[in-house]
C-alpha atoms as a PDB file:
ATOM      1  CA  UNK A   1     182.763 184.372 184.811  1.00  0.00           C
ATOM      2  CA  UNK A   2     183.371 181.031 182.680  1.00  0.00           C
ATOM      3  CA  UNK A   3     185.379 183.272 180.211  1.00  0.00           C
ATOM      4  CA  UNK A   4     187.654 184.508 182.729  1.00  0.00           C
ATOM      5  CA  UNK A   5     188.268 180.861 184.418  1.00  0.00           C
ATOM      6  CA  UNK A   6     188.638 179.650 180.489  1.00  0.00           C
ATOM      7  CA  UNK A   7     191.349 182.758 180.220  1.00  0.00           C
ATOM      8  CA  UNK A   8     193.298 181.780 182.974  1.00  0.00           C
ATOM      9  CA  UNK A   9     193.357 178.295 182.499  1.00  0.00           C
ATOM     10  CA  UNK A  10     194.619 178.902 179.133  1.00  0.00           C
ATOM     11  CA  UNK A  11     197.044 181.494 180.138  1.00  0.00           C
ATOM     12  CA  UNK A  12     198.404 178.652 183.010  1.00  0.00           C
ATOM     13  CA  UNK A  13     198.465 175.766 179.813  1.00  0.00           C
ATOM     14  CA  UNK A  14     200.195 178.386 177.439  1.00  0.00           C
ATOM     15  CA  UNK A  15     203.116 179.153 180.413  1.00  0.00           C
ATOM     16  CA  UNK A  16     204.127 175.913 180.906  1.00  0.00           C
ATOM     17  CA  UNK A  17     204.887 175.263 177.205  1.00  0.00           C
ATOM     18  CA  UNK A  18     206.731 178.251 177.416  1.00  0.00           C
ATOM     19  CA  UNK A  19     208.650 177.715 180.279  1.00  0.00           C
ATOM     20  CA  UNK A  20     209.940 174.700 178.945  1.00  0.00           C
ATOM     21  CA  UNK A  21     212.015 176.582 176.092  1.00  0.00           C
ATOM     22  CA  UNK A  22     212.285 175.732 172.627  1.00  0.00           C
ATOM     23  CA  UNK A  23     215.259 172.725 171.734  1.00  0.00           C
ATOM     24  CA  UNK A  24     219.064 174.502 171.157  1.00  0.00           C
ATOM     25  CA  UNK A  25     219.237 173.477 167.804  1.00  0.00           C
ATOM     26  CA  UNK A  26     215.825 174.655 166.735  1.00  0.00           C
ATOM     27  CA  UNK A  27     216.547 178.540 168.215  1.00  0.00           C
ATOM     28  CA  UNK A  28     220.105 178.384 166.661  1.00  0.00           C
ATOM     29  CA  UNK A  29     218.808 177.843 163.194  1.00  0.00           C
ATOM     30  CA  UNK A  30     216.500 180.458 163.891  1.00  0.00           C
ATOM     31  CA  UNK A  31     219.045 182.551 164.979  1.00  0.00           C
ATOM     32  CA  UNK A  32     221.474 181.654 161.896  1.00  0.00           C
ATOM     33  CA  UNK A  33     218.772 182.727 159.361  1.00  0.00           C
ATOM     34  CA  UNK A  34     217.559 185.997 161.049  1.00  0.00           C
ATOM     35  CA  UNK A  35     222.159 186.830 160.849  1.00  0.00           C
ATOM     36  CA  UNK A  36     222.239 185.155 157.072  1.00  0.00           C
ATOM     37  CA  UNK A  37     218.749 187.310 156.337  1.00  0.00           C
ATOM     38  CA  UNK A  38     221.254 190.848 157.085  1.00  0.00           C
ATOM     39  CA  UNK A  39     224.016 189.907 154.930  1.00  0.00           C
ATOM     40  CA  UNK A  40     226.300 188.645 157.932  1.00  0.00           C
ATOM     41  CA  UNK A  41     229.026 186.166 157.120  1.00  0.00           C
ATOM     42  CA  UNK A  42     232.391 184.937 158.967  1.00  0.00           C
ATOM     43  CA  UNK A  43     230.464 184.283 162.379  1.00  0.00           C
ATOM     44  CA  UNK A  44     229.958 181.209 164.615  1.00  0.00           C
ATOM     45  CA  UNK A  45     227.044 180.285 166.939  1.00  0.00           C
ATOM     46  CA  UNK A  46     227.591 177.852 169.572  1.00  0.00           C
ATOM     47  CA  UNK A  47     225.441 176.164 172.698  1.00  0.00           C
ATOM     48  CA  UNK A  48     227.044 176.386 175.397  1.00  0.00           C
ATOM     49  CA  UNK A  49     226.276 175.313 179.592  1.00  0.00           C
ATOM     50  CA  UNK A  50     224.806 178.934 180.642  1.00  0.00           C
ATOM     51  CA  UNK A  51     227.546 180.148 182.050  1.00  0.00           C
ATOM     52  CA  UNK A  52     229.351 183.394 181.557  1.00  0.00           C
ATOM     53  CA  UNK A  53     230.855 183.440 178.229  1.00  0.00           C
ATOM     54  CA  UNK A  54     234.149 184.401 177.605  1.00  0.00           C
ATOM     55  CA  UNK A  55     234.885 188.052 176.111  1.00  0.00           C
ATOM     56  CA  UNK A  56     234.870 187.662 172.452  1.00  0.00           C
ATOM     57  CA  UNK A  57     231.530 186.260 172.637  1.00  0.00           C
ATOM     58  CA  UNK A  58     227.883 187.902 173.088  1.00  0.00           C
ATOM     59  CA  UNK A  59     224.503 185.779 174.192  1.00  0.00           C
ATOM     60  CA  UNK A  60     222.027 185.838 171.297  1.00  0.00           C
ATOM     61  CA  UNK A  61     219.377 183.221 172.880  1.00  0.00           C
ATOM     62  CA  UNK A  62     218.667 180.913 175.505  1.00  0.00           C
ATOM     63  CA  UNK A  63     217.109 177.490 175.552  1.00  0.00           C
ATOM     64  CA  UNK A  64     216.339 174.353 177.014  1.00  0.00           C
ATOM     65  CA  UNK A  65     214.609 176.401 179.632  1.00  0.00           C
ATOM     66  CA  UNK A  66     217.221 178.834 180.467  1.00  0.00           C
ATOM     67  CA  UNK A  67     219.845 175.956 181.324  1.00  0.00           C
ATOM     68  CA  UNK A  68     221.684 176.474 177.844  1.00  0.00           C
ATOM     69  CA  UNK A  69     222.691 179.701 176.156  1.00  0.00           C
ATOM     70  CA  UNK A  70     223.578 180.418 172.438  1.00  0.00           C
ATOM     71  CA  UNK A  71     226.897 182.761 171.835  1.00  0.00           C
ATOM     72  CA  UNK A  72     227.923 184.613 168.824  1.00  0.00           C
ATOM     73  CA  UNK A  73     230.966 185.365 167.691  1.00  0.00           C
ATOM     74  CA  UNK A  74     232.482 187.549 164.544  1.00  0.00           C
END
């Protein structure tokens, strides 16, 4: 029983730090190595409000806890 209350409380510690999203600029480096890593040049990543982006552009990642999105464009 005490392993199952430690596994929950653990599981309840690890989804907050979750939920609060990892900082834009940390997840668009990421992002920028992972597209550098395949050989992909002439693109642009930007952090933008989450709102819909415009046509030319595709959502690679969100942060800040969903309120921010990263776009890519070729």
């Amino acid at each position: 029983m005490k392993r199952i209350l430690l596994a929950v409380g653990l599981l309840s510690v690890a989804s907050g730090v979750f939920a609060a999203g990892k900082p834009c600029e940390e997840l668009k480096s990421e992002i920028a190595a992972k597209i550098d890593a395949n050989g992909v040049s002439g693109y642009t990543l930007e952090v933008v409000d989450n709102v819909t982006p415009d046509a030319g552009f595709q959502v690679v990642g969100s942060c800040e806890g969903g309120t921010k999105a990263i776009v890519y464009k070729r």
